[in-house]
Protein backbone atom coordinates (compact mmCIF):
# COMPACT_ATOMS: atom_id res chain seq x y z
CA UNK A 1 -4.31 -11.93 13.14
CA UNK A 2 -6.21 -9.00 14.73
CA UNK A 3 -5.57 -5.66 13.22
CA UNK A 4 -7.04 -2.78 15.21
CA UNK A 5 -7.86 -0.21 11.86
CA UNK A 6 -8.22 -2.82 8.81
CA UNK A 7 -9.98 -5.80 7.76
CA UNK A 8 -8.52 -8.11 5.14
CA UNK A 9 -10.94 -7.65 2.70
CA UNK A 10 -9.93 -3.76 2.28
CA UNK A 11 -6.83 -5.59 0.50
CA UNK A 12 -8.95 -7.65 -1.57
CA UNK A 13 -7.61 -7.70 -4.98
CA UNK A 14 -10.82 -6.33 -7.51
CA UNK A 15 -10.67 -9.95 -9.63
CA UNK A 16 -10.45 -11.98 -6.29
CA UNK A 17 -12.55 -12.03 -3.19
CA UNK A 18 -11.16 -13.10 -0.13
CA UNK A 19 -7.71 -12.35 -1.83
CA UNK A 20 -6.87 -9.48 1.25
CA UNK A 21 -6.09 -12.77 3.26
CA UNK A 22 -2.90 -13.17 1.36
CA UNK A 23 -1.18 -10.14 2.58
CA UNK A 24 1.92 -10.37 4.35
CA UNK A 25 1.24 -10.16 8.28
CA UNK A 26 3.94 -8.03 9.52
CA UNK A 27 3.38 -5.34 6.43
CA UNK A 28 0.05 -4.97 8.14
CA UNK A 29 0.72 -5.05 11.75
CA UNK A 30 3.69 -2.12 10.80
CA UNK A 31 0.40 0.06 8.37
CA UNK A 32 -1.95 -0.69 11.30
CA UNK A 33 0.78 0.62 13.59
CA UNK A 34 1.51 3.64 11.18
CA UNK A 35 -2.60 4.33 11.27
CA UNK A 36 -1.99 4.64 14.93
CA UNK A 37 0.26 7.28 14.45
CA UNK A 38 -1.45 9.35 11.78
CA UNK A 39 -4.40 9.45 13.51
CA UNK A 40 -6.24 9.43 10.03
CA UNK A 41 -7.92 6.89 8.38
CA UNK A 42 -5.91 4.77 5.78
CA UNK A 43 -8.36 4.29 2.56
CA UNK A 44 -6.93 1.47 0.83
CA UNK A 45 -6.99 2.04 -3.21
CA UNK A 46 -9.13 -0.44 -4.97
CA UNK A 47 -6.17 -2.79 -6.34
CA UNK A 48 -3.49 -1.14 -3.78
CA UNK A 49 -3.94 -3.82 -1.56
CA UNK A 50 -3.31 -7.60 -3.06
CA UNK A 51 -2.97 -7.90 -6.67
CA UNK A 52 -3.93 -11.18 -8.49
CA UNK A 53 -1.15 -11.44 -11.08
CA UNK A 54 -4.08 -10.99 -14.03
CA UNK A 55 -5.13 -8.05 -12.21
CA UNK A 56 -1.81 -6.45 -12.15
CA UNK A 57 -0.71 -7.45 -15.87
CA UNK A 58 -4.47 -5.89 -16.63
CA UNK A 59 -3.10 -2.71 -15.00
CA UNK A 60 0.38 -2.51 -16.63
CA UNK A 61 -1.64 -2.31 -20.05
CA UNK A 62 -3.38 0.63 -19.18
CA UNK A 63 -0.97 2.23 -16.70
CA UNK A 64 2.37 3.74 -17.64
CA UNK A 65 2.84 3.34 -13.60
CA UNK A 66 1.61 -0.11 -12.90
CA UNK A 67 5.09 -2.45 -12.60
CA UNK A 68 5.28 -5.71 -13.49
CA UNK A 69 7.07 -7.10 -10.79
CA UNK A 70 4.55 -4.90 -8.60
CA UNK A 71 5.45 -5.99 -4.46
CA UNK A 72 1.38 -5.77 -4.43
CA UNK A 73 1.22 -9.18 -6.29
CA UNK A 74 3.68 -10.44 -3.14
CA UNK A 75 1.33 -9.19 -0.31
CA UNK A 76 4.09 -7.08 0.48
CA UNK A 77 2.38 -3.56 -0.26
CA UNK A 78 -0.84 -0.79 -0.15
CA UNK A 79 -1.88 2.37 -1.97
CA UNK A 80 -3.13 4.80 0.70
CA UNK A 81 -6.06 7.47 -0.79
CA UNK A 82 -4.83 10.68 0.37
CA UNK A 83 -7.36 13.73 -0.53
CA UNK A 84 -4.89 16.73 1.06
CA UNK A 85 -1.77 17.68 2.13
CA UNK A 86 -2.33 17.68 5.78
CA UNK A 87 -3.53 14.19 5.57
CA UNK A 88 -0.62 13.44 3.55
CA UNK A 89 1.61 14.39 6.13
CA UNK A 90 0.17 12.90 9.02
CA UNK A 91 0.87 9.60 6.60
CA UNK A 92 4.02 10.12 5.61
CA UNK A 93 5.32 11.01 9.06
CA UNK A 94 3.91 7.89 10.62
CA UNK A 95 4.92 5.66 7.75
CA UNK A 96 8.66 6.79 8.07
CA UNK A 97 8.30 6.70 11.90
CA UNK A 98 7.39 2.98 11.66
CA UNK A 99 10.28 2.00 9.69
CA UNK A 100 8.61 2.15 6.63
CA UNK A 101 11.45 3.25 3.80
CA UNK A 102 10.17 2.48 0.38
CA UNK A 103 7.36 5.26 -0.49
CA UNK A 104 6.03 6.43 -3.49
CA UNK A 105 4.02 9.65 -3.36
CA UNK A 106 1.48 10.47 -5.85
CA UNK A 107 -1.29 13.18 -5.96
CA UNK A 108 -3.93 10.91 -4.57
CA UNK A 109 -2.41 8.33 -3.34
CA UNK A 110 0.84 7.16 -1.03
CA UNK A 111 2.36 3.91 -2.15
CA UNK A 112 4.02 2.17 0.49
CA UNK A 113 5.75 -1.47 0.63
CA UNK A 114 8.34 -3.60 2.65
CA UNK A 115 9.93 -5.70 -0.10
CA UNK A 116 13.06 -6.51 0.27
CA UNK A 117 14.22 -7.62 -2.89
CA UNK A 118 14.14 -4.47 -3.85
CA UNK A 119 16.39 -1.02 -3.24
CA UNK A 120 15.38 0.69 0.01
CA UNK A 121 15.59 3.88 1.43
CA UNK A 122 13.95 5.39 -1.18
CA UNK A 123 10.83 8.12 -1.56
CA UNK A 124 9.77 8.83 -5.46
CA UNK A 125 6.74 10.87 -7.02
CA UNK A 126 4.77 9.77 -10.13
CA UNK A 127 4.08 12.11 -12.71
């Protein structure tokens, strides 16, 4: 699959090279779509890509935010760096534009994810 702003190794999972390659393929054509939009670049998080299930338990020990049934461990999701609030909304505004409607915001970072098993329509915040 071509993507015009990513490579699959941005999603690379930190315990698993190569592991980018297991994202789902219409999440990414919708982000690469929604980095159209923005006009900004997407900086993928390290480990907000594709999560190795070791990687993500590892996380839920020393992350009150991590989840254990994280849609990161499905392919299904991406932690966007964001360094200001401009760039934030140039994110947000092509995220929702794209049909994007599970978002988490965080200081430095915008969680996104399409996974349908669970509740959509929703925007939260981590504190």
């Amino acid at each position: 699959m071509e993507l015009r702003y990513f490579k699959h190794e941005e999603f690379d999972s930190p315990d698993a090279k190569g592991s980018g390659a297991n994202m789902n393929a219409d999440f990414l054509k919708l982000l690469d779509e929604a980095r159209h939009i923005a006009g900004v670049p997407f900086r993928i998080s390290s480990g907000g890509g594709f999560r190795t299930k070791e990687y993500n338990a590892e996380l839920c020990k020393r992350n009150k935010h991590a989840s254990k049934t994280s849609s990161h461990m499905k392919g299904l999701a991406a932690d966007i760096l964001v360094d200001d609030s401009r760039t934030r909304f140039n994110i947000l505004f092509a995220l929702l534009r794209c049909g994007f409607n599970r978002i988490g915001v965080a200081n430095g970072f915008i969680h996104v994810d399409v996974d349908e098993a669970k509740t959509e329509d929703l925007c939260w915040t981590y504190m």
